[in-house]
C-alpha atoms as a PDB file:
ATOM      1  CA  UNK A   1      23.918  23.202 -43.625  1.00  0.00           C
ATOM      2  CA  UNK A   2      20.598  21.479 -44.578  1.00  0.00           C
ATOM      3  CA  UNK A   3      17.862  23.301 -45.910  1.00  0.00           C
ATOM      4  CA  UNK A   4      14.614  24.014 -44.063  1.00  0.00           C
ATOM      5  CA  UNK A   5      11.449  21.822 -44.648  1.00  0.00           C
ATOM      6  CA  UNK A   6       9.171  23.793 -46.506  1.00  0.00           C
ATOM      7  CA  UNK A   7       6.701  21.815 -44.986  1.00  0.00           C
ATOM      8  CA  UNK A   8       5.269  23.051 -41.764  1.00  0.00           C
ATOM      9  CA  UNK A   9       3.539  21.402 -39.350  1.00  0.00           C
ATOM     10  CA  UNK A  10       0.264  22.328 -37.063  1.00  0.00           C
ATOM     11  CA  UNK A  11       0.508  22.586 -33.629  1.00  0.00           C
ATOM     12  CA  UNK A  12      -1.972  19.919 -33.512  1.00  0.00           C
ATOM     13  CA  UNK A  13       0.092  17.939 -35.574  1.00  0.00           C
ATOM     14  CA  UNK A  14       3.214  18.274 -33.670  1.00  0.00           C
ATOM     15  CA  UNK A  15       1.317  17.431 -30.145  1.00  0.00           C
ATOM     16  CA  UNK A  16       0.419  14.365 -31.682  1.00  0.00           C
ATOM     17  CA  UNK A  17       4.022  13.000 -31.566  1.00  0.00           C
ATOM     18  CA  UNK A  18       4.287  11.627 -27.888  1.00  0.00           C
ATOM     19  CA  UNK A  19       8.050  12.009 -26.819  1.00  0.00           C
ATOM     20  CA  UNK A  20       8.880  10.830 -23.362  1.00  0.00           C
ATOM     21  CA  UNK A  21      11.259  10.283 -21.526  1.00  0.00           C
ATOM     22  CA  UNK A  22      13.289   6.665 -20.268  1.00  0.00           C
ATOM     23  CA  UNK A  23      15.754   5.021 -18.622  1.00  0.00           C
ATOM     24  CA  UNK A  24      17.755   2.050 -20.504  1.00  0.00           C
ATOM     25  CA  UNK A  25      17.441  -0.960 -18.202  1.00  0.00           C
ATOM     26  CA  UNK A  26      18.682  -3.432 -20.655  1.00  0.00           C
ATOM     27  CA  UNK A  27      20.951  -2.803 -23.742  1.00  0.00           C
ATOM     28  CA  UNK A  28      23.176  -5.811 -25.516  1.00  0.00           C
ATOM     29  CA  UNK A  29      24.507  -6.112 -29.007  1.00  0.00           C
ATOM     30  CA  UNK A  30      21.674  -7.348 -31.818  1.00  0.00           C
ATOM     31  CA  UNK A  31      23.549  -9.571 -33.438  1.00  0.00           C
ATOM     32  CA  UNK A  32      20.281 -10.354 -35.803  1.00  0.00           C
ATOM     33  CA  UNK A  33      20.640  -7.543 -37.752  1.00  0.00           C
ATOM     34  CA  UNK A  34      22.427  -6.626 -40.842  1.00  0.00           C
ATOM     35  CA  UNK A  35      23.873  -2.928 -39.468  1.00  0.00           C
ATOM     36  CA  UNK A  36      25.262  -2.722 -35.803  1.00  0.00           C
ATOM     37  CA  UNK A  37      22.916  -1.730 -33.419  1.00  0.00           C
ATOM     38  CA  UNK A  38      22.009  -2.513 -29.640  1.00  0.00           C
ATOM     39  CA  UNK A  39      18.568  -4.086 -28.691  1.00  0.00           C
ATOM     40  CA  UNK A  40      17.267  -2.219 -25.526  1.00  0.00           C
ATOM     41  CA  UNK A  41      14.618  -2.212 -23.241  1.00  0.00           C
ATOM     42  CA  UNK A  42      13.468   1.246 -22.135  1.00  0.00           C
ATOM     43  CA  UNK A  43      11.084   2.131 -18.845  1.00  0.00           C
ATOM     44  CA  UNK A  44       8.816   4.629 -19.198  1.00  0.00           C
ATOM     45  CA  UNK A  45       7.301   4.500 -15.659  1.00  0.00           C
ATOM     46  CA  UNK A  46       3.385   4.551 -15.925  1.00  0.00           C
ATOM     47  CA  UNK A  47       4.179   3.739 -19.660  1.00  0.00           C
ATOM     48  CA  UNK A  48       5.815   0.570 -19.090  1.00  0.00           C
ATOM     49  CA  UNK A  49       8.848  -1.045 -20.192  1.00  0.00           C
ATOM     50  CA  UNK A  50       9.227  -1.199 -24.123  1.00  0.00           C
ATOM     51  CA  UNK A  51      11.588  -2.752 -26.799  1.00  0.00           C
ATOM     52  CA  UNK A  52      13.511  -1.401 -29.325  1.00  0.00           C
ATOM     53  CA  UNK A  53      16.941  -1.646 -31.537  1.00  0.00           C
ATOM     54  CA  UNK A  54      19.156   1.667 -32.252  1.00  0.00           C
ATOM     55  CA  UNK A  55      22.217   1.851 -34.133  1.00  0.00           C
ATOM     56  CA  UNK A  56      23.845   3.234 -32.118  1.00  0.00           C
ATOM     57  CA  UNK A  57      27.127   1.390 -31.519  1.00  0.00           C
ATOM     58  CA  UNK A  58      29.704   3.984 -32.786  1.00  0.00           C
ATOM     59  CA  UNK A  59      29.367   6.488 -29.381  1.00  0.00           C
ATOM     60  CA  UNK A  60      28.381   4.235 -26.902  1.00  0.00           C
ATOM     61  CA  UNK A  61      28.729   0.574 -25.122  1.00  0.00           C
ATOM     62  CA  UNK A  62      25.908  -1.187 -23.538  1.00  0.00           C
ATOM     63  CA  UNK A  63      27.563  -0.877 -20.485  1.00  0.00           C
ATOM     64  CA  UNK A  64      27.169   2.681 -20.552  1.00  0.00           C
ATOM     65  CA  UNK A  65      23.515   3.080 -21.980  1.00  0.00           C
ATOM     66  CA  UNK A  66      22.394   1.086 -18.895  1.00  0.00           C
ATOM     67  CA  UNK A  67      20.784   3.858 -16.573  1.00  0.00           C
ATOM     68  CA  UNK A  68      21.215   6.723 -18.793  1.00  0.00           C
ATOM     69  CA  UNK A  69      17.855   8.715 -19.679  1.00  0.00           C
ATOM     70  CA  UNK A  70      16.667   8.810 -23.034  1.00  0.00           C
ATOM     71  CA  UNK A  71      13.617  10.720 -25.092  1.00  0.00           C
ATOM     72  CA  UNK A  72      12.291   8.311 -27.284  1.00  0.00           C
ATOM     73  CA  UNK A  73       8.676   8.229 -29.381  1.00  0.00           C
ATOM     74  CA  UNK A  74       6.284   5.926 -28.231  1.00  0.00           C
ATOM     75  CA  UNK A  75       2.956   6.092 -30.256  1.00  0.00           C
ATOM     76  CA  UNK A  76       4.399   4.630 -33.412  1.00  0.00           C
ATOM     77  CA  UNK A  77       2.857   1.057 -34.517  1.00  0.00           C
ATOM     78  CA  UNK A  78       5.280  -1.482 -33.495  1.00  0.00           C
ATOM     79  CA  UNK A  79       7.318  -2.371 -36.035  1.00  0.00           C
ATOM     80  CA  UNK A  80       9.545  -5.847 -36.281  1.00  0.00           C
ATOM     81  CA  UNK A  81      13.251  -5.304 -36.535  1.00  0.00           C
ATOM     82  CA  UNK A  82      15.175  -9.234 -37.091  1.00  0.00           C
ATOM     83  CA  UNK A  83      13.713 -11.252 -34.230  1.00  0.00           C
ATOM     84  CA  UNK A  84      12.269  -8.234 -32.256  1.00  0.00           C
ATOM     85  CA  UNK A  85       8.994  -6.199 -32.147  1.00  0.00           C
ATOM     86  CA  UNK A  86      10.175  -2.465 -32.056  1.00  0.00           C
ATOM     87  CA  UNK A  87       7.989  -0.764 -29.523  1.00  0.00           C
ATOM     88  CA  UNK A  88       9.138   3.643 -29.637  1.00  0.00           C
ATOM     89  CA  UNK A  89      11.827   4.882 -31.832  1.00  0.00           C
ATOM     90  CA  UNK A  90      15.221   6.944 -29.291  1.00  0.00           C
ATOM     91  CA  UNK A  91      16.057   9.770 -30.428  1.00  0.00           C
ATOM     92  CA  UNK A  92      19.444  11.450 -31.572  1.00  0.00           C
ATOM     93  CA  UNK A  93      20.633  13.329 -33.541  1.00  0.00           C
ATOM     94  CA  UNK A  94      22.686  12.261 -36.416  1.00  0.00           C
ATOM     95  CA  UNK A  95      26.479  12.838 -37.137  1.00  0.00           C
ATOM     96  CA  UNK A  96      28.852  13.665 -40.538  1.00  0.00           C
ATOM     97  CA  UNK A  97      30.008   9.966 -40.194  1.00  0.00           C
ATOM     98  CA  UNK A  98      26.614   8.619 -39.567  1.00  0.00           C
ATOM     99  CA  UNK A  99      27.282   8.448 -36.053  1.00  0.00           C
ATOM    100  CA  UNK A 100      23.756   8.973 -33.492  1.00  0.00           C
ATOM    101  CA  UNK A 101      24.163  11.092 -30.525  1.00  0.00           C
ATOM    102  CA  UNK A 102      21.520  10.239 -28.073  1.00  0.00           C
ATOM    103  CA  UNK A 103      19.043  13.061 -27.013  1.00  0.00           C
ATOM    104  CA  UNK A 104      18.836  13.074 -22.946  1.00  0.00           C
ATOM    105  CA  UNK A 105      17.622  15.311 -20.633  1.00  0.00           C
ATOM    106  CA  UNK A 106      20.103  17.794 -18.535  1.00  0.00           C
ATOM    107  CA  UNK A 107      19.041  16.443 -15.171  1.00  0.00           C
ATOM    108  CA  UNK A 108      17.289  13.518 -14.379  1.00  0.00           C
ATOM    109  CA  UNK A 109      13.481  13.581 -14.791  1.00  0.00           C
ATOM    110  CA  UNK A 110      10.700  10.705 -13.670  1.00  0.00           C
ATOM    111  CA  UNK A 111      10.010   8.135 -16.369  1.00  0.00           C
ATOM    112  CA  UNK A 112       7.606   8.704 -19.052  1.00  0.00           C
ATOM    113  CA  UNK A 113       7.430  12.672 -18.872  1.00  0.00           C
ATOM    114  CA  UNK A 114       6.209  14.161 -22.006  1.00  0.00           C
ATOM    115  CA  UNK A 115       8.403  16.229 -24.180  1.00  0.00           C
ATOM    116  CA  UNK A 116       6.417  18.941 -25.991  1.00  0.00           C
END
């Protein structure tokens, strides 16, 4: 079991993380990068379609990310990943074996509704 942070965060400071939710529209392996991962693009509805790379590739096929929902950060600075411009970070959480579990809503949910 890990240890707690033992840093704590403001309310202010969490609300400034902007989780929402998306739906995968396009996923296919990234061949440009070093580690296996999928390069996706994710609709946030008023939000707008964004890129982005996950490794992800252990628990799931593109075939099967396409439709699902996802929560995924969008107000990071893009960041380039191989021949890509990462656009929000997805969310899951992380396995013994390294493996990422995706973190979805229960039910479906309109694109681009805030977590918080």
């Amino acid at each position: 079991m890990e240890a707690l942070s033992k840093e704590k965060l403001t309310w202010n400071e969490f609300m400034k993380v902007e989780m929402r939710v998306g739906t995968i529209i396009s996923a296919e392996e990234f061949k440009e990068v070093r580690n296996p991962a999928y390069k996706m693009i994710i609709d946030f509805g008023e939000y707008g379609k964004r890129k982005t790379s996950a490794q992800i590739t252990k628990l799931y096929t593109p075939k099967e990310l396409i439709g699902k929902q996802i929560i995924a950060v969008i107000n990071f600075p893009p960041k380039q990943i191989a021949n890509i411009m990462s656009e929000c970070l997805v969310l899951g959480g992380i396995g013994e074996d390294k493996e990422v579990t995706l973190i979805a809503p229960g039910k479906t949910i309109k694109n681009g509704t805030r977590i918080g």
